[in-house]
C-alpha atoms as a PDB file:
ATOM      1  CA  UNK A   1     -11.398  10.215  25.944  1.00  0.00           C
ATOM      2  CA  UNK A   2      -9.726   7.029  26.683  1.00  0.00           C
ATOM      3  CA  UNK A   3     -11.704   4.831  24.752  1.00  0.00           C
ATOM      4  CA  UNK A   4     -10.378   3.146  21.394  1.00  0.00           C
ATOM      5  CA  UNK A   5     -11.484   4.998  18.210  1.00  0.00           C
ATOM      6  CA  UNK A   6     -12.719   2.560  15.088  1.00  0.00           C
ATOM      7  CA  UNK A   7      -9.643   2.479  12.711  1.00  0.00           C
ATOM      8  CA  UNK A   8     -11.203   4.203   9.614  1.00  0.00           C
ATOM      9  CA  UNK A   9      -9.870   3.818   6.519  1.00  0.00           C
ATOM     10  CA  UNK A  10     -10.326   5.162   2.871  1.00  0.00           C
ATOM     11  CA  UNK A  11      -9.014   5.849  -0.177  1.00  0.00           C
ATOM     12  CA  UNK A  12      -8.362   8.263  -3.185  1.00  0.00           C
ATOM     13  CA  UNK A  13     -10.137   8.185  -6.519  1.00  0.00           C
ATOM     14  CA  UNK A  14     -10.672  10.488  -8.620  1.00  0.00           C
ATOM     15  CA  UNK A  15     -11.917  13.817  -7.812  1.00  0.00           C
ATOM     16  CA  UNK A  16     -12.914  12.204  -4.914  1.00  0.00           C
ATOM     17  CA  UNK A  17     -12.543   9.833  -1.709  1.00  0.00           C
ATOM     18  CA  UNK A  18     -13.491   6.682  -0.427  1.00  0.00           C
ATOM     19  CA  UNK A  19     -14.538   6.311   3.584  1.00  0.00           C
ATOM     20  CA  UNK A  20     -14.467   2.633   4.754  1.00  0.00           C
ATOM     21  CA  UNK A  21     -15.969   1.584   7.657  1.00  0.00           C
ATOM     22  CA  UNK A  22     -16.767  -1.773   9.373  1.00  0.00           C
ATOM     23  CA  UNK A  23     -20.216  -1.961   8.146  1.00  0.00           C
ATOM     24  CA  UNK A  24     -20.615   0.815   5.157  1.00  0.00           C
ATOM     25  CA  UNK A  25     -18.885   2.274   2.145  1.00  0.00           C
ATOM     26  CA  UNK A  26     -19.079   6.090   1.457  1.00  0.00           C
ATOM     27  CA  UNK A  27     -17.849   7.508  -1.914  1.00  0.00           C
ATOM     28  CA  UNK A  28     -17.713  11.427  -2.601  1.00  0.00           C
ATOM     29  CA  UNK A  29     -16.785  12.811  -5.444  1.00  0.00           C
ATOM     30  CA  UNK A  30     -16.828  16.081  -6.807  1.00  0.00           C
ATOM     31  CA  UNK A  31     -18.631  16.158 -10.531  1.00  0.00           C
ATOM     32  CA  UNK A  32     -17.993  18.439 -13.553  1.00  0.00           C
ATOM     33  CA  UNK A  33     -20.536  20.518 -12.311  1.00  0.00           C
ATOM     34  CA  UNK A  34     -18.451  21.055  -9.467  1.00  0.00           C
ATOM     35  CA  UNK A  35     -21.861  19.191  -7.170  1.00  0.00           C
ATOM     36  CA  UNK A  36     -20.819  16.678  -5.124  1.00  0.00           C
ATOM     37  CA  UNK A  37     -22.225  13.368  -6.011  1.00  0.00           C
ATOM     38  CA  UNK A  38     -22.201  10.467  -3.195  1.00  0.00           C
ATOM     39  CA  UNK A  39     -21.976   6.742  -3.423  1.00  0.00           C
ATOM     40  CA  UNK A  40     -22.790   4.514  -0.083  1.00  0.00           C
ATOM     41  CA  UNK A  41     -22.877   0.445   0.104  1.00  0.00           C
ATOM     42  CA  UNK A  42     -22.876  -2.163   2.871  1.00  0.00           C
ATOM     43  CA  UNK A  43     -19.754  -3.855   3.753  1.00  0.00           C
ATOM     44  CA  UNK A  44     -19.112  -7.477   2.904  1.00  0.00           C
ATOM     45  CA  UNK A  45     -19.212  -9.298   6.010  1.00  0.00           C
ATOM     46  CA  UNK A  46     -15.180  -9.765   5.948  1.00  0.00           C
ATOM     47  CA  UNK A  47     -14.831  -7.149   8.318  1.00  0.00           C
ATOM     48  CA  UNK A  48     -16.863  -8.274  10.736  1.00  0.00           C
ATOM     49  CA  UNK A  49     -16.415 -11.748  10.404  1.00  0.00           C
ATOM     50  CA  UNK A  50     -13.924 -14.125  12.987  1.00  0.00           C
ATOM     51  CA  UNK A  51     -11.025 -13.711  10.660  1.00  0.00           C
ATOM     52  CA  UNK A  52     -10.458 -10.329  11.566  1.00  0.00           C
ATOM     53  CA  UNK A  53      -9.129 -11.379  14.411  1.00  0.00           C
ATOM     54  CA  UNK A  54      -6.973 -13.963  13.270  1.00  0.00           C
ATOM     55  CA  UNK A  55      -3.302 -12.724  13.093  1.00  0.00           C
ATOM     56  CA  UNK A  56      -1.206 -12.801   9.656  1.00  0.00           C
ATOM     57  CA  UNK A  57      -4.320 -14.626   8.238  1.00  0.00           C
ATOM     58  CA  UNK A  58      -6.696 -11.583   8.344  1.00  0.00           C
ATOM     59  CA  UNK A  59      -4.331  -9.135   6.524  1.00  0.00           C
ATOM     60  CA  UNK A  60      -4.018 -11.192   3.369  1.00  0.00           C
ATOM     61  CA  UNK A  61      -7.851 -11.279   3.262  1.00  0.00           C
ATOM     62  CA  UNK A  62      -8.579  -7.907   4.297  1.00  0.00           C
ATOM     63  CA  UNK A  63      -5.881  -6.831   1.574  1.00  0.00           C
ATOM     64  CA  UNK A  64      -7.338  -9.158  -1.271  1.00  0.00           C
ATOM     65  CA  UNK A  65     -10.736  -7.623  -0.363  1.00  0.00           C
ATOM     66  CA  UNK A  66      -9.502  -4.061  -0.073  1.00  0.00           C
ATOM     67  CA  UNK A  67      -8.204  -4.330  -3.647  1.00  0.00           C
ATOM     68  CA  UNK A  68     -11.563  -4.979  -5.252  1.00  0.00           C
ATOM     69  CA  UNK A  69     -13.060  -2.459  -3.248  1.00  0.00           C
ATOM     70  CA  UNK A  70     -10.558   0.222  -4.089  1.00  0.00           C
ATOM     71  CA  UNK A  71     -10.892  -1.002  -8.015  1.00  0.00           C
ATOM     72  CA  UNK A  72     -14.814  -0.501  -7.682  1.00  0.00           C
ATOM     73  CA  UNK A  73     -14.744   2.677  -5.983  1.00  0.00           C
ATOM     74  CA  UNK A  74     -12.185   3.924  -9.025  1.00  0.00           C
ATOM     75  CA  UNK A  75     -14.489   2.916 -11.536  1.00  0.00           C
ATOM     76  CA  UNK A  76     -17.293   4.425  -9.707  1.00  0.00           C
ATOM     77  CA  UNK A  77     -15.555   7.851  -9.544  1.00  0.00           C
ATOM     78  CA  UNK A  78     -14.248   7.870 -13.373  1.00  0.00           C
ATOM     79  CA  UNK A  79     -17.846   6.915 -14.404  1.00  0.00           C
ATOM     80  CA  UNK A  80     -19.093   9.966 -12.124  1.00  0.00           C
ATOM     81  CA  UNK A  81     -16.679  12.005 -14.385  1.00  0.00           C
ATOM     82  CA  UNK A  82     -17.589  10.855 -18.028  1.00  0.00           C
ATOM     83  CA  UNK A  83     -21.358  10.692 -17.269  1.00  0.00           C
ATOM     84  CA  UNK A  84     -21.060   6.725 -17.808  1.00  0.00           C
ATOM     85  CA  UNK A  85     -22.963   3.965 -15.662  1.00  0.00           C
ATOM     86  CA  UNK A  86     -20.826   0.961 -16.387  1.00  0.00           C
ATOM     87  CA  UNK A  87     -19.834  -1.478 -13.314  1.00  0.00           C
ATOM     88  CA  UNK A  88     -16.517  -3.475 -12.526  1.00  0.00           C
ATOM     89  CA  UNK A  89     -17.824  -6.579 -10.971  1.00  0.00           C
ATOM     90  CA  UNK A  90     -17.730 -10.165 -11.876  1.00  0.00           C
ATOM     91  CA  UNK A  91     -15.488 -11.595 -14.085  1.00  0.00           C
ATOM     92  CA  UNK A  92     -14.512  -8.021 -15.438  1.00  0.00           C
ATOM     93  CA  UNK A  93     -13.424  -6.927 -11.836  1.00  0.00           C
ATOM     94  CA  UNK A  94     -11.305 -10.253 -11.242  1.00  0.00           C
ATOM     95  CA  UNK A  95      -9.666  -9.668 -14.838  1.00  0.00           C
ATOM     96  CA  UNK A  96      -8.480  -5.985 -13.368  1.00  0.00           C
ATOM     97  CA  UNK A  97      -7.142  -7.531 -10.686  1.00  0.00           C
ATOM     98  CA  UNK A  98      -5.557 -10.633 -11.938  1.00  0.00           C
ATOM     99  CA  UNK A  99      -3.724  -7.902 -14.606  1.00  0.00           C
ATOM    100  CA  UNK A 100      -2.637  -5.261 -12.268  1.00  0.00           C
ATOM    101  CA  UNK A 101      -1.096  -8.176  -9.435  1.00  0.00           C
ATOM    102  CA  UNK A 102       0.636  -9.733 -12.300  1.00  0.00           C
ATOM    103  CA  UNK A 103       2.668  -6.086 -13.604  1.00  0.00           C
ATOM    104  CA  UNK A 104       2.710  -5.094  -9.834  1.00  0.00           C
ATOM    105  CA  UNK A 105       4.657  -8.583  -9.215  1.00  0.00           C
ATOM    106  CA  UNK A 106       6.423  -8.717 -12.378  1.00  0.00           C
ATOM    107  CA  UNK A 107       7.717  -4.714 -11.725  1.00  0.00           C
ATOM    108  CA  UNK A 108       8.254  -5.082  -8.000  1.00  0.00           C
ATOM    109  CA  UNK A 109       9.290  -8.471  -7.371  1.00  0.00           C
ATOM    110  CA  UNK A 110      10.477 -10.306 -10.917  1.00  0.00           C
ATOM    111  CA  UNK A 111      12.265  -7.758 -12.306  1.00  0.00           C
ATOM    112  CA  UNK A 112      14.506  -6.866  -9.134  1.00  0.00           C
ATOM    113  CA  UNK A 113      14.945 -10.663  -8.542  1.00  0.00           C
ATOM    114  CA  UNK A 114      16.569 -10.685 -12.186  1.00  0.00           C
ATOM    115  CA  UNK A 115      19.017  -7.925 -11.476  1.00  0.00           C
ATOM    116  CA  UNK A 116      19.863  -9.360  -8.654  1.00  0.00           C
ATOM    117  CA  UNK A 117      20.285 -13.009 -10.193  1.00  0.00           C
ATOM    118  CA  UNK A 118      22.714 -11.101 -13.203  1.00  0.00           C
ATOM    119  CA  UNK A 119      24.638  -9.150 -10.303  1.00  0.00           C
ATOM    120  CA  UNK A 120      25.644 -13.009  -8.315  1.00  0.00           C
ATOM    121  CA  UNK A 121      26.011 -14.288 -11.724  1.00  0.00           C
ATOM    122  CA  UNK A 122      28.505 -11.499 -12.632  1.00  0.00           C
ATOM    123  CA  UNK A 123      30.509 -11.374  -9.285  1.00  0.00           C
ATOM    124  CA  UNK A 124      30.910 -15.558  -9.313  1.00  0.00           C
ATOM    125  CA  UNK A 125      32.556 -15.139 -12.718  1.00  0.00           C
ATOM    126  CA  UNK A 126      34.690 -12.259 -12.099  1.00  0.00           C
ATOM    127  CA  UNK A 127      35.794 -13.966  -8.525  1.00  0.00           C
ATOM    128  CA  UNK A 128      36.422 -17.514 -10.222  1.00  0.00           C
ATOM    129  CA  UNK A 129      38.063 -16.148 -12.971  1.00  0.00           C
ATOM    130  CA  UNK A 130      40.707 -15.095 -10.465  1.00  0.00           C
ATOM    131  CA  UNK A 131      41.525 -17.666  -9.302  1.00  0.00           C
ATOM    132  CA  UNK A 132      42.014 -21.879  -9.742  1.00  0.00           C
ATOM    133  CA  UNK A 133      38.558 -23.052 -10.595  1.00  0.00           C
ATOM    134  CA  UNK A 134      39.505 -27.136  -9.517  1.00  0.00           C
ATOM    135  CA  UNK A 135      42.622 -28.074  -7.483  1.00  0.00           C
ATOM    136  CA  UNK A 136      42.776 -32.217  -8.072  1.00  0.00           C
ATOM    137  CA  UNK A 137      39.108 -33.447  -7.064  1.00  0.00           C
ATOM    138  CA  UNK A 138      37.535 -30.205  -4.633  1.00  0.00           C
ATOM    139  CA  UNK A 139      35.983 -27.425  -6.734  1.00  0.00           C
ATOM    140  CA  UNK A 140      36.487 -23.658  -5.823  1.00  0.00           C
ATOM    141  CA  UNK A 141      32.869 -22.424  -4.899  1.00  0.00           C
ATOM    142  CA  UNK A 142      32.134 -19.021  -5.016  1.00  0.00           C
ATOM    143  CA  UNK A 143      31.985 -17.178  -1.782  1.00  0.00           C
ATOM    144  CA  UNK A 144      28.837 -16.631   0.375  1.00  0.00           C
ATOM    145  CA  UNK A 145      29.491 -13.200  -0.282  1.00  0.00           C
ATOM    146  CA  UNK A 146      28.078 -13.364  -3.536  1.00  0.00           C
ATOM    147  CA  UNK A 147      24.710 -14.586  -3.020  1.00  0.00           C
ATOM    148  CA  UNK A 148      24.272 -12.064  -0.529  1.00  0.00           C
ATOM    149  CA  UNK A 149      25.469  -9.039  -2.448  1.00  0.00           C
ATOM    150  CA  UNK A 150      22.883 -10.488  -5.572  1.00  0.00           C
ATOM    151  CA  UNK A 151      19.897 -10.625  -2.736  1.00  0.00           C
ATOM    152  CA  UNK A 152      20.979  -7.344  -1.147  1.00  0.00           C
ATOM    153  CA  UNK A 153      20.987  -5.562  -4.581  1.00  0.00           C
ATOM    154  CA  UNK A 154      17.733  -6.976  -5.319  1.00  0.00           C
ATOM    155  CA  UNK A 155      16.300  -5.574  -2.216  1.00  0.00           C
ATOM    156  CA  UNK A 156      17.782  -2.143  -3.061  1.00  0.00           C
ATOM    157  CA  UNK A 157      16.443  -1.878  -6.787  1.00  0.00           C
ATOM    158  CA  UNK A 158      13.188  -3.245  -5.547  1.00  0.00           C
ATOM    159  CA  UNK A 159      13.300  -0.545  -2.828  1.00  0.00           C
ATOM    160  CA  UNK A 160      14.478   2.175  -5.920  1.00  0.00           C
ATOM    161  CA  UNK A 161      11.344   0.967  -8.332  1.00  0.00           C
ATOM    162  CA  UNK A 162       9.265   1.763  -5.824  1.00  0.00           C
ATOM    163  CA  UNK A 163      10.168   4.823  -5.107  1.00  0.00           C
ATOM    164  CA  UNK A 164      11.024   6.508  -8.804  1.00  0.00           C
ATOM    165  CA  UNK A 165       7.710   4.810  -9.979  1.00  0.00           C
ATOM    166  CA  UNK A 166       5.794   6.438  -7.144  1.00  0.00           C
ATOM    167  CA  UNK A 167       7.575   9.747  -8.084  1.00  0.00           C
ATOM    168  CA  UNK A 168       7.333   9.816 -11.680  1.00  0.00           C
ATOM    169  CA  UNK A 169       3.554   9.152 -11.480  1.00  0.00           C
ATOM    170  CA  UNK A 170       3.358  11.715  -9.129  1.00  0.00           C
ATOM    171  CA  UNK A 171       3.886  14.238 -11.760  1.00  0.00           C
ATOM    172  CA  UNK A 172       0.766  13.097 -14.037  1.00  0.00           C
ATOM    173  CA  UNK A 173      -1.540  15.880 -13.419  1.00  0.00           C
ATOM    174  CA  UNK A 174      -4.583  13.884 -12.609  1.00  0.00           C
ATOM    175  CA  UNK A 175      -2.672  11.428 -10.213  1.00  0.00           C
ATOM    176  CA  UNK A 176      -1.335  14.683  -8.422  1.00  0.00           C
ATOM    177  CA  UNK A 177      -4.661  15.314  -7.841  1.00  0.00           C
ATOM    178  CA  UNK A 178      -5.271  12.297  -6.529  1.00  0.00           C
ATOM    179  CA  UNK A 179      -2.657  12.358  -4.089  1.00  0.00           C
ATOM    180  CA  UNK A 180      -4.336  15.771  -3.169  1.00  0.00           C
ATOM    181  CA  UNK A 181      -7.535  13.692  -2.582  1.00  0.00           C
ATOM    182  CA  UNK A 182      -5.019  11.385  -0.632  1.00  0.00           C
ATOM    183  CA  UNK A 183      -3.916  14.352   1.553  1.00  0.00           C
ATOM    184  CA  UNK A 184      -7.223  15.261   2.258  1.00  0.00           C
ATOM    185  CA  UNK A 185      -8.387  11.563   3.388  1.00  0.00           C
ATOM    186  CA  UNK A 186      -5.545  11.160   5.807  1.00  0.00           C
ATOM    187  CA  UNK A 187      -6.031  14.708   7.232  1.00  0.00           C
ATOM    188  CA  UNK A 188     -10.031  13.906   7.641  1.00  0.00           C
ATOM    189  CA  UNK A 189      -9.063  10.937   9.706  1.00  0.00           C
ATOM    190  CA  UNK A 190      -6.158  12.581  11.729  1.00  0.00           C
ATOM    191  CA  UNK A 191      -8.815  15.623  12.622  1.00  0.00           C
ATOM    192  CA  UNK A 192     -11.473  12.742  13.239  1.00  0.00           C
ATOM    193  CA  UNK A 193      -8.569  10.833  15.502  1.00  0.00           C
ATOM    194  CA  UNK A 194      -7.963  13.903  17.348  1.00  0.00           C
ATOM    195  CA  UNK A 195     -11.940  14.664  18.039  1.00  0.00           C
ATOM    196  CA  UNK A 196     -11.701  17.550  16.087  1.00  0.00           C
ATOM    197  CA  UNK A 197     -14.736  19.408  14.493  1.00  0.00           C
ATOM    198  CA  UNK A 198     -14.761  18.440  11.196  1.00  0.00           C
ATOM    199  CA  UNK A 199     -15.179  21.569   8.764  1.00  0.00           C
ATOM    200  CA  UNK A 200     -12.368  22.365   5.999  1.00  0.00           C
ATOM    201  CA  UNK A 201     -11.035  24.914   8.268  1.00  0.00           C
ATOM    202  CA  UNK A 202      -9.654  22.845  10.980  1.00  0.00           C
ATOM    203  CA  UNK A 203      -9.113  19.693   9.131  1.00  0.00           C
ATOM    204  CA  UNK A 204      -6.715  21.752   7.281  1.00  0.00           C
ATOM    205  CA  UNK A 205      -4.888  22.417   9.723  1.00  0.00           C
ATOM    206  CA  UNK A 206      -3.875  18.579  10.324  1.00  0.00           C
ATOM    207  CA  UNK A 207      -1.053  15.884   8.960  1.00  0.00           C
ATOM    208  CA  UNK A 208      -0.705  14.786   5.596  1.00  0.00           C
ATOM    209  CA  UNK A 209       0.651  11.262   7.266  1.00  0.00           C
ATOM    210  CA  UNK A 210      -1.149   8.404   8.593  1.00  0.00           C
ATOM    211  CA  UNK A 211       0.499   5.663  10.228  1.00  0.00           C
ATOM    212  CA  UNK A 212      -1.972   2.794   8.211  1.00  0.00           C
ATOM    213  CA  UNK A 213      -1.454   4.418   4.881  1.00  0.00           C
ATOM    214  CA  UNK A 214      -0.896   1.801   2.122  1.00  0.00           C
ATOM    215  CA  UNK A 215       1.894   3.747   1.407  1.00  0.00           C
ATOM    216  CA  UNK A 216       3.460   2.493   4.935  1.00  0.00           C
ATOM    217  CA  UNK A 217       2.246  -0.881   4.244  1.00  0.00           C
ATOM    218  CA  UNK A 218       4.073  -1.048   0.784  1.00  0.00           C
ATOM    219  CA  UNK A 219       7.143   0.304   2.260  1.00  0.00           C
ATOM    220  CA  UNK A 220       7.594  -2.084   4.980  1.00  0.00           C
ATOM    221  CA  UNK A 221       6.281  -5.141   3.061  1.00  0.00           C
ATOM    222  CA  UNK A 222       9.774  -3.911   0.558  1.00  0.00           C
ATOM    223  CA  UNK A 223      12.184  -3.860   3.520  1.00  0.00           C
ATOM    224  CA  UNK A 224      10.469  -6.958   5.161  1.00  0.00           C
ATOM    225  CA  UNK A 225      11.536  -8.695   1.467  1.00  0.00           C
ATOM    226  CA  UNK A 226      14.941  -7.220   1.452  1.00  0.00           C
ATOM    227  CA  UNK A 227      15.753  -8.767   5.006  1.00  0.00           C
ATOM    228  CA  UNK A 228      14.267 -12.118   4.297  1.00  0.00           C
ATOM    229  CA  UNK A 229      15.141 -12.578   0.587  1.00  0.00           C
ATOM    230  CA  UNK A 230      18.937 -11.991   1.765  1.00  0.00           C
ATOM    231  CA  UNK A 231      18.800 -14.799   4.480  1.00  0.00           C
ATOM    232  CA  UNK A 232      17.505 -17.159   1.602  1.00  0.00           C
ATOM    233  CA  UNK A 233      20.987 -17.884   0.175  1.00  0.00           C
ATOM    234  CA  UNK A 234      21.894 -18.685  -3.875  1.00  0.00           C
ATOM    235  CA  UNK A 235      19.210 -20.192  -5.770  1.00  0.00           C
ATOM    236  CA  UNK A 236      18.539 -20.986  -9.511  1.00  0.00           C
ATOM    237  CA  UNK A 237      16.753 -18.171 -11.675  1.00  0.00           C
ATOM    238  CA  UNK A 238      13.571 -20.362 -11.195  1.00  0.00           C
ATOM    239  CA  UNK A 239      13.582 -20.960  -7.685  1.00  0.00           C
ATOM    240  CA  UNK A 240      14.538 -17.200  -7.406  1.00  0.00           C
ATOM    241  CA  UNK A 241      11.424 -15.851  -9.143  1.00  0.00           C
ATOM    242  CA  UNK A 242       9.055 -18.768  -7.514  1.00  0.00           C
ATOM    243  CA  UNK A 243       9.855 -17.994  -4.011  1.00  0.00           C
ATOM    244  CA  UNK A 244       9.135 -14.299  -4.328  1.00  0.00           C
ATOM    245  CA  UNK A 245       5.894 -14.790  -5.559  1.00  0.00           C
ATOM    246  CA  UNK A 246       5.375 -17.467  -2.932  1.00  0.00           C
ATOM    247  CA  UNK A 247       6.609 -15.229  -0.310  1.00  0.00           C
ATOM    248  CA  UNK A 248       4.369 -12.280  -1.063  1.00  0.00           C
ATOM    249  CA  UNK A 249       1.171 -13.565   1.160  1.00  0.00           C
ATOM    250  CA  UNK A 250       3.768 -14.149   4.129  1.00  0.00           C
ATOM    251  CA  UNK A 251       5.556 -10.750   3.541  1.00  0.00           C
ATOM    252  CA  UNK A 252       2.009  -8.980   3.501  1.00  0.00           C
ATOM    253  CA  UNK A 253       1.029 -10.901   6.235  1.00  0.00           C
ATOM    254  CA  UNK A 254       3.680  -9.646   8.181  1.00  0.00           C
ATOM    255  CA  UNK A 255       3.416  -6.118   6.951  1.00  0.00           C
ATOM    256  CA  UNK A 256      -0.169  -5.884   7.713  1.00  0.00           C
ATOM    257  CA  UNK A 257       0.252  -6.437  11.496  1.00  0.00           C
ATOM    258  CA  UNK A 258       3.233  -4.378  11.438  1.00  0.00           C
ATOM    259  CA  UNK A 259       1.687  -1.399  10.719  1.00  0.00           C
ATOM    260  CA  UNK A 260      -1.856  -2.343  12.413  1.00  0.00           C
ATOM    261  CA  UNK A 261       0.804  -3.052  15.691  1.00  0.00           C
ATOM    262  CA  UNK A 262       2.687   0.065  15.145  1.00  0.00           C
ATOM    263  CA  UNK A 263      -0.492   2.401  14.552  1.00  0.00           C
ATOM    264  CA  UNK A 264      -1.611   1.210  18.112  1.00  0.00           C
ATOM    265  CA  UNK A 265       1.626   2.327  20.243  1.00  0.00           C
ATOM    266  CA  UNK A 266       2.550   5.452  18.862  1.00  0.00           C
ATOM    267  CA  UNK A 267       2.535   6.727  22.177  1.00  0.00           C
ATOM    268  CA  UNK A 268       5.699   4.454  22.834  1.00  0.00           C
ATOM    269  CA  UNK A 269       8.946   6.939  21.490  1.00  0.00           C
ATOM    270  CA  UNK A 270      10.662   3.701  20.093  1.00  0.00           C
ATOM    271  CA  UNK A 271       7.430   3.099  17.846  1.00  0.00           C
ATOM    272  CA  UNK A 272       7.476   7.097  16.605  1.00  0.00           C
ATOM    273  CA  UNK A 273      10.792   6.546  15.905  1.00  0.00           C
ATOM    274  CA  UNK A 274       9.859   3.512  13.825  1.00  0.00           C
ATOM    275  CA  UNK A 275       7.324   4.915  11.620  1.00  0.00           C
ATOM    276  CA  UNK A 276       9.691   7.855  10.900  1.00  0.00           C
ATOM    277  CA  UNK A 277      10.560   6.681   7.168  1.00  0.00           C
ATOM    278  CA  UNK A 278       6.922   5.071   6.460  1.00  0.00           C
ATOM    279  CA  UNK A 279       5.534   8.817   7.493  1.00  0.00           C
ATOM    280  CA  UNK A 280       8.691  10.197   5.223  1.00  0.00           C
ATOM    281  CA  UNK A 281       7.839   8.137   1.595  1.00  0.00           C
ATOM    282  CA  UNK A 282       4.144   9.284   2.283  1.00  0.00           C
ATOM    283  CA  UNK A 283       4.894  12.453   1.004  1.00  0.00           C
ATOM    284  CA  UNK A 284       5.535  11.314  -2.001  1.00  0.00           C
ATOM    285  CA  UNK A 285       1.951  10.099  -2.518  1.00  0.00           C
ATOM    286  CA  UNK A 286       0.143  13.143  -0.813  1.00  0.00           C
ATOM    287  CA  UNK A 287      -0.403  16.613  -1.617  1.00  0.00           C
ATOM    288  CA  UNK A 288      -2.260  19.360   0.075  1.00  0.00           C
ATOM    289  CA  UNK A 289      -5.635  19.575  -0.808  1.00  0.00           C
ATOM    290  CA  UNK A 290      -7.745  22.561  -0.975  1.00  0.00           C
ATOM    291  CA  UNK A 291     -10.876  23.484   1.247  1.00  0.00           C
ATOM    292  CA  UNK A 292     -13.296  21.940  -1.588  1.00  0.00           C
ATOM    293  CA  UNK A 293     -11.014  18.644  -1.736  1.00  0.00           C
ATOM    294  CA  UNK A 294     -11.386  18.595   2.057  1.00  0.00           C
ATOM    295  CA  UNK A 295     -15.435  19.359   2.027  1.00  0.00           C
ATOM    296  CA  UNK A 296     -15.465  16.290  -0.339  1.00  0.00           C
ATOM    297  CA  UNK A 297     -13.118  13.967   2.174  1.00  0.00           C
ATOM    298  CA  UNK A 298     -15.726  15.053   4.798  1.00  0.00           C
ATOM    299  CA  UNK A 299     -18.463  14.264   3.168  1.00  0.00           C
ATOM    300  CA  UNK A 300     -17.505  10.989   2.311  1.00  0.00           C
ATOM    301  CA  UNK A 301     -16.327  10.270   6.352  1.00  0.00           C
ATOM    302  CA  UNK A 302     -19.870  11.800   7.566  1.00  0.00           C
ATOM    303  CA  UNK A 303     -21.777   9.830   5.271  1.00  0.00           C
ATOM    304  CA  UNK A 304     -20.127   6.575   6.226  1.00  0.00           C
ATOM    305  CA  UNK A 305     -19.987   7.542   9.413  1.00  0.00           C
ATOM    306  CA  UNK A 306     -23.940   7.767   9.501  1.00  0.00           C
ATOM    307  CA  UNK A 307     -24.326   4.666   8.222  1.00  0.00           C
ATOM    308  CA  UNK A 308     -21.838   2.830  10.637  1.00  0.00           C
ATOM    309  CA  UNK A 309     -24.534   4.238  13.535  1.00  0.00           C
ATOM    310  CA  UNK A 310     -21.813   4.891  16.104  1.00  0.00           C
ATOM    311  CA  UNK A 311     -22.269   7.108  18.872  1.00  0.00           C
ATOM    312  CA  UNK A 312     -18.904   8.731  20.539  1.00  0.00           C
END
């Protein structure tokens, strides 16, 4: 009972769920005929390769190679639903990609860093304009104040975008249902965590949290950038936008071995007491599922779990 479970993971999609494992894929999805329809593939050899054990380095890839799984495994499940056989792969997959990094930077990252160049740009002239802007040769500079007030409020809109954008979506009817699906993942894997039988019944009866939900990951990658953009100082509009992007691989980095670190010593009270607000935003991207959602989560762990060929 003392031996270290395989950290799982999965994903959403629609109708459905995706089981990862180190070796296999699983996809289960429930079709209009209310049948469920499964999807399996091998692994790339990422996850088993030297790299995953490579600190900082092995999140970045892991992520990169996460995000083309988790676009294939969408596509897969709204094919499933419209009766289409089309595939995202190739050039066609790297195109999704490349356009949903570039709004996801431009929303979470540009567009704060903006605000947050207007605010210093606003408090230096109110604060100059109050006082003697040259006395002989020595120039008034504005106060270090400023620069951190512009970074700080950058962190905090970034922090807001997140969170209204993850709540307004929320209220689409087929992405609630998604985060349903997303309720019923993380509940599979907490029963699964917690050697529990896995039937609808007692996976039910489990948390909608998951200490390596994305949704932690995103969250502390935002409060990672608040801290470090604020120690960064004032900076030209250019150099403000170009170090945010250049940061993002370092922030996930970090991130990614936060949470992986965290996830392993929840039996310390300091880390439970850590994870408290990463475990609090999750509810805003899970729902309850019903049994059915939950007989389709299972399906897709047991099927991937078959294919992975371990024995407890």
């Amino acid at each position: 009972m003392s031996e270290r479970l395989p950290m799982y993971g999965g994903q959403a999609v629609l109708e459905g769920v995706m089981m990862r494992g180190t070796n296999s894929v699983a996809i289960a999805m429930r079709a209009p005929n209310k049948e469920i329809v499964l999807h399996k593939e091998p692994l790339g050899t990422v996850y088993r390769s030297k790299i995953t054990r490579i600190p900082f380095l092995r999140g970045l890839v892991m992520l990169w190679d996460a995000l083309g799984l988790g676009m294939r495994a969408l596509t897969i499940s709204a094919n499933t639903q419209t009766g289409e056989d089309e595939k995202l792969e190739g050039p066609a997959l790297y195109l999704t990609l490349g356009f949903s990094l570039v709004f996801a930077i431009s929303l979470f990252f540009l567009l704060p860093a903006a605000g947050g160049h207007a605010t210093e740009w606003a408090l230096e002239r109110f604060t100059l304009s109050s006082q003697t802007v040259s006395v002989g040769e020595t120039v008034v500079q504005a106060p270090k104040w400023i620069s951190t007030s512009g970074n700080l409020m950058e962190g905090i809109t970034r922090l807001v975008i997140l969170i209204v954008y993850i709540a307004l979506i929320g209220k689409i009817p087929d992405i609630r249902r998604v985060f349903m699906y997303h309720g019923a993942e993380h509940k599979t894997i907490n029963a699964y965590e917690s050697r529990a039988e896995l039937t609808p019944e007692n996976v039910a009866r489990f948390p909608l949290e998951h200490p390596r939900c994305g949704t932690s990951f995103l969250l502390t990658l935002i409060v990672l950038s608040i801290l470090i953009f604020t120690l960064l100082g004032p900076m030209p509009l250019f150099m403000r936008f170009a170090t945010r992007i250049l940061f993002i691989p370092i922030l996930a980095g970090i991130a990614y071995e936060y949470i992986r670190w965290t996830a392993n010593h929840l039996h310390w009270p300091v880390v439970r007491w850590m994870v408290i607000p990463n475990l609090a935003l999750q509810r805003l991207t899970t729902r309850e599922p019903t049994l059915d959602m939950l007989e389709v989560s299972i399906t897709a762990f047991q099927a991937m779990r078959e294919d992975e060929k371990i024995v407890l």
